[in-house]
Protein backbone atom coordinates (compact mmCIF):
# COMPACT_ATOMS: atom_id res chain seq x y z
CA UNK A 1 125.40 112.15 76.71
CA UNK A 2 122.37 113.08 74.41
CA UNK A 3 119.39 113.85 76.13
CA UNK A 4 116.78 113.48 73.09
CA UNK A 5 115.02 110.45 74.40
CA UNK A 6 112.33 110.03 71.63
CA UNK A 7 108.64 109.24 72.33
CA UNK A 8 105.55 109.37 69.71
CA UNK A 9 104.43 112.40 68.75
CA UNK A 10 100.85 111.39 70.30
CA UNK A 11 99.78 112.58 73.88
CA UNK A 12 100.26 109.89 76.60
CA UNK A 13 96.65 109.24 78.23
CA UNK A 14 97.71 107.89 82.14
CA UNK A 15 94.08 106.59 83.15
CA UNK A 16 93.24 102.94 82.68
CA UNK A 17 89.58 102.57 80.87
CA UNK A 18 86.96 100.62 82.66
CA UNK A 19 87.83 97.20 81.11
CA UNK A 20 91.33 97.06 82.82
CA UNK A 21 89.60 97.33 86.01
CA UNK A 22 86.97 95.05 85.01
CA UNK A 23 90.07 92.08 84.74
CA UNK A 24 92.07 93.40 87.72
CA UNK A 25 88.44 92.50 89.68
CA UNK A 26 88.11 88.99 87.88
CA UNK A 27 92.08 88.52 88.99
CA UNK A 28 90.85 89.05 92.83
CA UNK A 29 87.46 87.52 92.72
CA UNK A 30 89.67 83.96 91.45
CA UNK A 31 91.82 84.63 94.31
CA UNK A 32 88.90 85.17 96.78
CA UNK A 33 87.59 81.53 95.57
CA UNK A 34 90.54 79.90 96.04
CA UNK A 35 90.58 81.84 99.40
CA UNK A 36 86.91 80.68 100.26
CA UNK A 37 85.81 84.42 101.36
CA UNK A 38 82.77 85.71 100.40
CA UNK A 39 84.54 88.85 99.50
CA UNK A 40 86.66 91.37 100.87
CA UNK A 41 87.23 94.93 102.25
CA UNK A 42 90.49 96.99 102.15
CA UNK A 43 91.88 100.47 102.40
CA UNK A 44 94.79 100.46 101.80
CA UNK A 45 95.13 103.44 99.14
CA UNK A 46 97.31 101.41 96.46
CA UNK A 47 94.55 98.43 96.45
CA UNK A 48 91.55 101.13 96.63
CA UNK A 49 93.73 102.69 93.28
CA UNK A 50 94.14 99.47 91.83
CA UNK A 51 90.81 98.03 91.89
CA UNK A 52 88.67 100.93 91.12
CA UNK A 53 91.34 103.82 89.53
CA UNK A 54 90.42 106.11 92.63
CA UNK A 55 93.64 107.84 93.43
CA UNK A 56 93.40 110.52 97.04
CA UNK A 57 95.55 111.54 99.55
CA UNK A 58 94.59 109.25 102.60
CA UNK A 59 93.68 111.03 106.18
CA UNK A 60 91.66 110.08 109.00
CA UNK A 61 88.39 109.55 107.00
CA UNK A 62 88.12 105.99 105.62
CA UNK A 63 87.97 105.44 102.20
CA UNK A 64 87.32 101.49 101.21
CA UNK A 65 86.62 99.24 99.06
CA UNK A 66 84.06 96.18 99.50
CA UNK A 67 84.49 93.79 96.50
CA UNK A 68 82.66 90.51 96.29
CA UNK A 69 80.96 87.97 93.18
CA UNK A 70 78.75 90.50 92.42
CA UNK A 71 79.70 94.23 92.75
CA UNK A 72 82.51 96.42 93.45
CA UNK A 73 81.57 99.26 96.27
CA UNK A 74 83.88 102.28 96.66
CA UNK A 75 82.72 104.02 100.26
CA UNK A 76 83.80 107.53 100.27
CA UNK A 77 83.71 110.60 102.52
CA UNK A 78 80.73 112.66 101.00
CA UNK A 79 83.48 115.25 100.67
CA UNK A 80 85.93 112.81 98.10
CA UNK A 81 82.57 111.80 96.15
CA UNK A 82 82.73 114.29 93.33
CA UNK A 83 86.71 113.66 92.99
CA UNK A 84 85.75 109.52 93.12
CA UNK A 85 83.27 110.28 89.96
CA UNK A 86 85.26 113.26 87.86
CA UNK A 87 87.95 109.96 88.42
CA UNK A 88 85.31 107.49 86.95
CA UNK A 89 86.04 105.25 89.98
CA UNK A 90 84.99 101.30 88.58
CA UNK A 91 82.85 100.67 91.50
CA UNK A 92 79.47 101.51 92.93
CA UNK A 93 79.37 104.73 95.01
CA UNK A 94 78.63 104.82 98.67
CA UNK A 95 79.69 107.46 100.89
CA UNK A 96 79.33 108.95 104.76
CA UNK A 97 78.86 112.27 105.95
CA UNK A 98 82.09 112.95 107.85
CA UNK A 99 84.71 111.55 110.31
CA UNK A 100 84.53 110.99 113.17
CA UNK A 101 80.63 111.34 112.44
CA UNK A 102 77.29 110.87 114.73
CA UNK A 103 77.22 107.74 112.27
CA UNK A 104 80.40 104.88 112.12
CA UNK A 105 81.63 105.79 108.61
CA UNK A 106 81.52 102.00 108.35
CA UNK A 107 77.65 102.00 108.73
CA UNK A 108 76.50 102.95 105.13
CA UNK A 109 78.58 100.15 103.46
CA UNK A 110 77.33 97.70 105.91
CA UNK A 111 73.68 98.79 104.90
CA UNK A 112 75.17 99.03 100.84
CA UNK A 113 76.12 95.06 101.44
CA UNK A 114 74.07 93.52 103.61
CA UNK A 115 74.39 92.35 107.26
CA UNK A 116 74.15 88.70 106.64
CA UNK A 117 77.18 86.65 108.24
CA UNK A 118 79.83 86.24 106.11
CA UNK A 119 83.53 85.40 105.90
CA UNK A 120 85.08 88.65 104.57
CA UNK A 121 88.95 89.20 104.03
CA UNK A 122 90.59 92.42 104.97
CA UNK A 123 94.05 93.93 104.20
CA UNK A 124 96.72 93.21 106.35
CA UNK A 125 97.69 96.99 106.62
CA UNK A 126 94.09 97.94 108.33
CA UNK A 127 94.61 99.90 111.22
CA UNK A 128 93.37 98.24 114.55
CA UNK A 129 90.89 101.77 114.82
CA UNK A 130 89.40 100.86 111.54
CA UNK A 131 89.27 97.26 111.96
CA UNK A 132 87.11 97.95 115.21
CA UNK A 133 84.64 100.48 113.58
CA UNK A 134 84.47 98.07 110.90
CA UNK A 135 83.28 95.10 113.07
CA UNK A 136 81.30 97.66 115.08
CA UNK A 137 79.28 98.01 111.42
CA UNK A 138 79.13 94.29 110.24
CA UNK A 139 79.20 92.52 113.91
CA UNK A 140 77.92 89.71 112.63
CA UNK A 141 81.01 88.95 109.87
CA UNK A 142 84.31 87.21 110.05
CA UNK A 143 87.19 89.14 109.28
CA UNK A 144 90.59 87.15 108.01
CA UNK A 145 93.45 89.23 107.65
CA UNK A 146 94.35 88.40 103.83
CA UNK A 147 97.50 89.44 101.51
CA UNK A 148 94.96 88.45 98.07
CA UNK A 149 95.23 91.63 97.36
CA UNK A 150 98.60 92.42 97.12
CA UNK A 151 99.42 89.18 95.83
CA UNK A 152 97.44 89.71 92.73
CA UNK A 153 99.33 92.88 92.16
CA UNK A 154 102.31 91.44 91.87
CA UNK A 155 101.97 90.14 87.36
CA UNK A 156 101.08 93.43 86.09
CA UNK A 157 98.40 93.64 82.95
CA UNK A 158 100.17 94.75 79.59
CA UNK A 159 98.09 98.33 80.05
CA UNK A 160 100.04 98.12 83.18
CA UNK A 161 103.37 98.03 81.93
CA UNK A 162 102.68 100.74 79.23
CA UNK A 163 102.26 103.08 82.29
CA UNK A 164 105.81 101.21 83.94
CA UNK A 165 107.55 101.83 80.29
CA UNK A 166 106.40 105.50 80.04
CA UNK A 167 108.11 106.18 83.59
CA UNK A 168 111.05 105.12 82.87
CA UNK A 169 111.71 106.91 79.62
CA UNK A 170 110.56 110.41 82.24
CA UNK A 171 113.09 109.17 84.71
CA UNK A 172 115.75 108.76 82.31
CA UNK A 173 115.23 112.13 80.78
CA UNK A 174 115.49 113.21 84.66
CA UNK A 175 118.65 111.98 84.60
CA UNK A 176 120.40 112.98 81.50
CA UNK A 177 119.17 116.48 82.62
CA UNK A 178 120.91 116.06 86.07
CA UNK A 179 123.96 115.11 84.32
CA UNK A 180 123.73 118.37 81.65
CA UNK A 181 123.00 120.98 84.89
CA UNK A 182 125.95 120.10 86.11
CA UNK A 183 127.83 120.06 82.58
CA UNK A 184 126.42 122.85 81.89
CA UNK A 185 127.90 124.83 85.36
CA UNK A 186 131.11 123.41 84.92
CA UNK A 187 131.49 124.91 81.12
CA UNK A 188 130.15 128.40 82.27
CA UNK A 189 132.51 128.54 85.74
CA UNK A 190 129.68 128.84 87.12
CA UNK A 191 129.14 127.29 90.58
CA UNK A 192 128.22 123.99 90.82
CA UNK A 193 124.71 123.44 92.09
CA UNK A 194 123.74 121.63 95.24
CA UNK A 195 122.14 118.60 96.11
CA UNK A 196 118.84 120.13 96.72
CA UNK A 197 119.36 122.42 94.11
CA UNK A 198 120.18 119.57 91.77
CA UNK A 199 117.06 117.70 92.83
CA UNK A 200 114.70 120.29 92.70
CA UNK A 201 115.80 120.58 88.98
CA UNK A 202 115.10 116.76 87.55
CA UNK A 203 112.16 117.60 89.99
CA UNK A 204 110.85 120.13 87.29
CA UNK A 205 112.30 118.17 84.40
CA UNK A 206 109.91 115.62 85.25
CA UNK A 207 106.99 116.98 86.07
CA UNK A 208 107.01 119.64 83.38
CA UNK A 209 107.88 117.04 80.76
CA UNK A 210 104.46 114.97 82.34
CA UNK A 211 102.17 117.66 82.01
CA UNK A 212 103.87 118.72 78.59
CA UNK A 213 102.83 115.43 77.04
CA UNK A 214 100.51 113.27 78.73
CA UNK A 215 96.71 114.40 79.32
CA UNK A 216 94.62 112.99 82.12
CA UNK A 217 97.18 113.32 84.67
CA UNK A 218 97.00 111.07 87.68
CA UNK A 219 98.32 112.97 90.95
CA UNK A 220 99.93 110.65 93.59
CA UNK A 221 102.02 112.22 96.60
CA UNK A 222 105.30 111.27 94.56
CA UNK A 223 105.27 111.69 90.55
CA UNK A 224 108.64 112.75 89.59
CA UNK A 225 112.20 113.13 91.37
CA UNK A 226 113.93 111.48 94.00
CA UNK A 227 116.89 111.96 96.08
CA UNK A 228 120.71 113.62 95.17
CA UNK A 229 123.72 112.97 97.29
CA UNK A 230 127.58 113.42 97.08
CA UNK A 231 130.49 112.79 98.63
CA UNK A 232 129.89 111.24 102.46
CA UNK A 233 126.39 112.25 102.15
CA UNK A 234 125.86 109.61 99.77
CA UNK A 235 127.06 107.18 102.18
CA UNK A 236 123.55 107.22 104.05
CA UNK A 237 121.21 105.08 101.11
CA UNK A 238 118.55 107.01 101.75
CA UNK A 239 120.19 110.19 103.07
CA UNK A 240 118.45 113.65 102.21
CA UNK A 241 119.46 116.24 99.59
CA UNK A 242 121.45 119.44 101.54
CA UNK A 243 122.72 122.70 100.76
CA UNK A 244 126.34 121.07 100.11
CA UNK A 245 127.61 122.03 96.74
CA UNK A 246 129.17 119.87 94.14
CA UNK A 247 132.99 119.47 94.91
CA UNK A 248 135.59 118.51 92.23
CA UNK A 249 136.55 114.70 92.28
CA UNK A 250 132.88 114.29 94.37
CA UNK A 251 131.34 110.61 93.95
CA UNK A 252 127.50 111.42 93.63
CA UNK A 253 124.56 109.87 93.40
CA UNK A 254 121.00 110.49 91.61
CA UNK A 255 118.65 108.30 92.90
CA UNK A 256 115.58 108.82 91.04
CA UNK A 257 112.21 107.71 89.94
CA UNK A 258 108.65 108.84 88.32
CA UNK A 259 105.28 107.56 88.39
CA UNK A 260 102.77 107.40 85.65
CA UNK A 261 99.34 106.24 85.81
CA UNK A 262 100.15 105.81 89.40
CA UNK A 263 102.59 103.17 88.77
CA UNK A 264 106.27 103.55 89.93
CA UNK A 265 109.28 102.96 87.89
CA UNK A 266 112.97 103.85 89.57
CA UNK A 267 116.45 104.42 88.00
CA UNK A 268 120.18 105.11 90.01
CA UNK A 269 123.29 105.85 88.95
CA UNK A 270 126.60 107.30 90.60
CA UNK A 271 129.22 109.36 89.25
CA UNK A 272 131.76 111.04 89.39
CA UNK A 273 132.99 114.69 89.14
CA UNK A 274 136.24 114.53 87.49
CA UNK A 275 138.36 111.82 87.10
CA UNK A 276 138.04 108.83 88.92
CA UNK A 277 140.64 107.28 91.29
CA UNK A 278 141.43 103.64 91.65
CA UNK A 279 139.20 102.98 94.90
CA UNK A 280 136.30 105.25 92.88
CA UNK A 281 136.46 102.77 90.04
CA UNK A 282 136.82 99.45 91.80
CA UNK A 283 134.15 100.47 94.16
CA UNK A 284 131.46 101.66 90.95
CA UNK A 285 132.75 98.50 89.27
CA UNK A 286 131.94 96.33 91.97
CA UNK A 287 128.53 97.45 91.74
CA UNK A 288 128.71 97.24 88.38
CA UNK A 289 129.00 93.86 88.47
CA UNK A 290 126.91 92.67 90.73
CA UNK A 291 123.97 94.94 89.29
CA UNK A 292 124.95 93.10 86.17
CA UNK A 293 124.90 89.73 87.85
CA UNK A 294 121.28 90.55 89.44
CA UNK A 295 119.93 91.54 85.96
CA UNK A 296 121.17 88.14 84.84
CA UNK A 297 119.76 86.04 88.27
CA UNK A 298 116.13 87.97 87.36
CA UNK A 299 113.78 85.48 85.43
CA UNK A 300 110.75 83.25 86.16
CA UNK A 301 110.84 80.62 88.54
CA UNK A 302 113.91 82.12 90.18
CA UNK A 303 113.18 82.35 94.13
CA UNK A 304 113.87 86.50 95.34
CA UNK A 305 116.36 84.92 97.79
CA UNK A 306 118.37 83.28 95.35
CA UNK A 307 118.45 86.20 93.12
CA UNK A 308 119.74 88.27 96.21
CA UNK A 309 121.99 86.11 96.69
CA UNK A 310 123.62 85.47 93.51
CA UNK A 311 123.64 89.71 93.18
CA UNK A 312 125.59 90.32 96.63
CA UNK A 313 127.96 87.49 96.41
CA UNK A 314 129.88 89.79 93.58
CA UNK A 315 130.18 92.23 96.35
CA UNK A 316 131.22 90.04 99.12
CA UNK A 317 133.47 87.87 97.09
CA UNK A 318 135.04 91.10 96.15
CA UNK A 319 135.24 91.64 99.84
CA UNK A 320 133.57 94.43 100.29
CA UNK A 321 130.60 92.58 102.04
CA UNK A 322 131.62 94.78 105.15
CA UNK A 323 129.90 97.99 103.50
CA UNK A 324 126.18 96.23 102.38
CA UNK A 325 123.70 97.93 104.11
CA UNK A 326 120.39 96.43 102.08
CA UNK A 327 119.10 93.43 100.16
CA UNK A 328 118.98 93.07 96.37
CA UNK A 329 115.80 94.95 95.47
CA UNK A 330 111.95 94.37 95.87
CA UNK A 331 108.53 95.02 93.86
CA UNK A 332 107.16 98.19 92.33
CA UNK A 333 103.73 98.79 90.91
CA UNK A 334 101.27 101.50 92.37
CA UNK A 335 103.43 101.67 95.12
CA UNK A 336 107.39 102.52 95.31
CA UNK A 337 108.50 100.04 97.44
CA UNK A 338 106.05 96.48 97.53
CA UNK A 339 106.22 93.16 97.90
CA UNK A 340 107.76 90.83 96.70
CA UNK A 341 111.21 91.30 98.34
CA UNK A 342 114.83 90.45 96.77
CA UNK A 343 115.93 89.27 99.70
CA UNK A 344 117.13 86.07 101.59
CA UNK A 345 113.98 86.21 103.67
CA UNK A 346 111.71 85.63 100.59
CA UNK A 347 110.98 82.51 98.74
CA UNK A 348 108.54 83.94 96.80
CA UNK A 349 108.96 82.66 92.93
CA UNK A 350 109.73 85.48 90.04
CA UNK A 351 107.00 85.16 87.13
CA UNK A 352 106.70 87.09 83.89
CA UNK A 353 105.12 90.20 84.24
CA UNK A 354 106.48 91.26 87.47
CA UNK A 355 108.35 93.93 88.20
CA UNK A 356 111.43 94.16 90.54
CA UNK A 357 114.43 96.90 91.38
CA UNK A 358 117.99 95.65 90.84
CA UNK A 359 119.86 97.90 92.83
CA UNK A 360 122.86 96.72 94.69
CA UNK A 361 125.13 99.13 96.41
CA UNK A 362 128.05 99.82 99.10
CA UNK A 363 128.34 102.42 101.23
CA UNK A 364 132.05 103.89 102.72
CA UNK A 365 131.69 105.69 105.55
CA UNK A 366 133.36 109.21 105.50
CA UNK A 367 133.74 108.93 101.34
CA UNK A 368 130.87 108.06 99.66
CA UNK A 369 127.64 105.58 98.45
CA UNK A 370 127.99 103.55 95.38
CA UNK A 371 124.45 102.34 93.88
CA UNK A 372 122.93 101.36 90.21
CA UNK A 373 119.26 100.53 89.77
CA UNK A 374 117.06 99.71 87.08
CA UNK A 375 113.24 98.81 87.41
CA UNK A 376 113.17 95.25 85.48
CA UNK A 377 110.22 93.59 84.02
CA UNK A 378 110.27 89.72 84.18
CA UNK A 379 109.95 88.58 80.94
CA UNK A 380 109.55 84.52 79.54
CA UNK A 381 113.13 84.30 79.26
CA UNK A 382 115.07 86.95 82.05
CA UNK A 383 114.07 90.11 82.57
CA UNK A 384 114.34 93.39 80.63
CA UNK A 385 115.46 96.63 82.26
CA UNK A 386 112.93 99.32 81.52
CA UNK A 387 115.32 102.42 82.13
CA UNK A 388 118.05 102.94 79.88
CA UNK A 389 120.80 105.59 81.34
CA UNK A 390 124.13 103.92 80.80
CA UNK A 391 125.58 102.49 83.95
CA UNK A 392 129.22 101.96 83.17
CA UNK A 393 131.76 104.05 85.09
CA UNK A 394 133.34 105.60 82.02
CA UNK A 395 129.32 106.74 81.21
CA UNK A 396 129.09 108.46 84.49
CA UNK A 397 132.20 110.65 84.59
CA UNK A 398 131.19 114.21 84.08
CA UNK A 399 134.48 115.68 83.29
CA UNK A 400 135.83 119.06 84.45
């Protein structure tokens, strides 16, 4: 398996410029029209990154953003100001003193905007404590829970998916250099590593490669990694890397992902130590399929439930329905796991420029989990999966 994943020679800047954010506003002001709100507040961290490019690790003091017609407004702890400007946060700066404060934090932003009555939207996520010191600020205002927001995340900007494309070639290289650790023990007789061992590796592989090439680094809480498991470990989808060691004949799994520019890209595969026996194969080939099926079922105008549905039917009509624990897939952007959902719960209607996990899997108690995933991009006619790592069973034997 080679390794050299090329990229141009030229350093890869992660922060969007100012007239990005100037079109991701316009995007949410049309949406507050149609919506009939004056304008809205959220705080979620993933909108307050998307609108302005402020990226922090979110605590107990509020950081929001007001965004109407007129003017963005970024409120900020006095103590996150200097990190909001060395970010060159698109938005006007307000900020309070401190949390929980002599003053409502909420109380500058109301001055900043005005106390006029208004019909404001606010994020669905708010906490009920911050809803209340908000309408303690702006008693006089509306608020209407709104998903505008996140809805208008969901058809990235082309700037966008340059940040998607460049975290998938770092997850990739994650994996390939998974795959050679363990290549590499197996040639020396070395021991084979274990699961934490193993993830604390691609770990490193990412996040050296990320500071290696790319300038203007944007720190989230997750930016390169993910999660290793074999054998019946890998039978919990989202079990925890351990101090188990590699075993001959092992099914394992490296479920992993990056994020660049704050935006999220994932890629899975599962194999196998050794050669494969017949209930190894037929269950990776299974999965196979219906990840292969799903890639096909992605495209515009396709409802997430159908997709779903057309993906797991190769597993049930296989019949192992009995071992599905999860749906299809769901969104990525600035966060790892958004809306909308590949699921039979969601109607919601695929459209170009979205991007959506394909990962399908099965999970056998007592022997092992079997999953493939690919971040795909929506295109005009399907989709287009932005990592690359084969996923064919014969690719993902590491022999001994």
């Amino acid at each position: 398996m080679n390794a050299d994943i090329p990229r141009d020679d030229a350093r890869f800047t992660q922060r969007l410029g100012a007239d990005v954010y100037d079109r991701i506003q316009a995007r949410v002001r049309d949406r507050l029209h149609a919506a009939e709100l004056a304008g809205l507040i959220t705080d979620d961290p993933e909108d307050v990154a998307y609108l302005t490019g402020f990226f922090h690790h979110p605590g107990e003091r509020p950081v929001a953003v007001y965004l109407d017609d007129d003017r963005a407004v970024l409120l900020v702890p006095n103590l996150e100001r200097q990190h909001a400007e060395e970010q060159r946060a698109h938005a006007d700066l307000v900020d309070f003193a401190e949390y929980p404060g002599i003053e409502n934090p909420f109380a500058p932003l109301a001055r900043t905007i005005g106390g006029a009555p208004k019909r404001l939207g606010i994020t669905t996520l708010m906490t009920q404590h911050r809803l209340r010191m908000l309408q303690a600020a702006l008693p006089d205002t509306m608020f209407e829970p709104t998903e505008l927001v996140t809805q208008a995340r969901y058809v990235k900007l082309p700037e966008e998916i340059a940040l998607h494309r460049e975290a998938a070639r770092i997850t990739d290289h994650m994996l390939h250099a998974g795959v050679q650790l363990v290549a590499e023990a197996i040639g020396a007789g070395a021991a084979l590593p274990s699961e934490a061992e193993l993830a604390a590796h691609v770990g490193r592989d990412g996040l050296g490669r990320m500071y290696r090439e790319h300038d203007d680094v944007v720190v989230v809480s997750f930016m390169a990694g993910g999660l290793v498991y074999a054998g019946p470990n890998s039978a919990v989808p989202h079990g925890l890397p351990s101090s188990n060691r590699l075993r001959p004949g092992d099914t394992f799994m490296l479920s992993l992902g990056a994020a660049v520019g704050g935006r999220f890209v994932e890629g899975e595969r599962t194999f196998v130590l050794g050669g494969p026996t017949a209930d190894q194969r037929r269950y990776h080939d299974v999965v196979r399929d219906a990840q292969a099926a799903g890639s096909r079922a992605i495209a515009p105008g396709v409802r997430c439930a159908d997709s779903n549905r057309i993906c797991l039917d190769v597993i049930r009509d296989a019949g192992l329905g009995p071992h599905l624990r999860h749906r299809q897939g769901h969104g990525i952007g600035l966060g790892m796991h958004e809306p909308p959902w590949l699921e039979d719960g969601d109607p919601t209607e695929l459209a170009e420029g979205m991007i959506v996990s394909n990962e399908p899997g099965i999970y056998i108690p007592g022997h092992a989990g079997y999953r493939i995933s690919d971040s795909m991009l929506v295109t005009a006619g399907g989709a287009e999966p932005l990592t690359a790592f084969p996923r064919s069973l014969d690719d993902c034997v590491i022999p001994l």
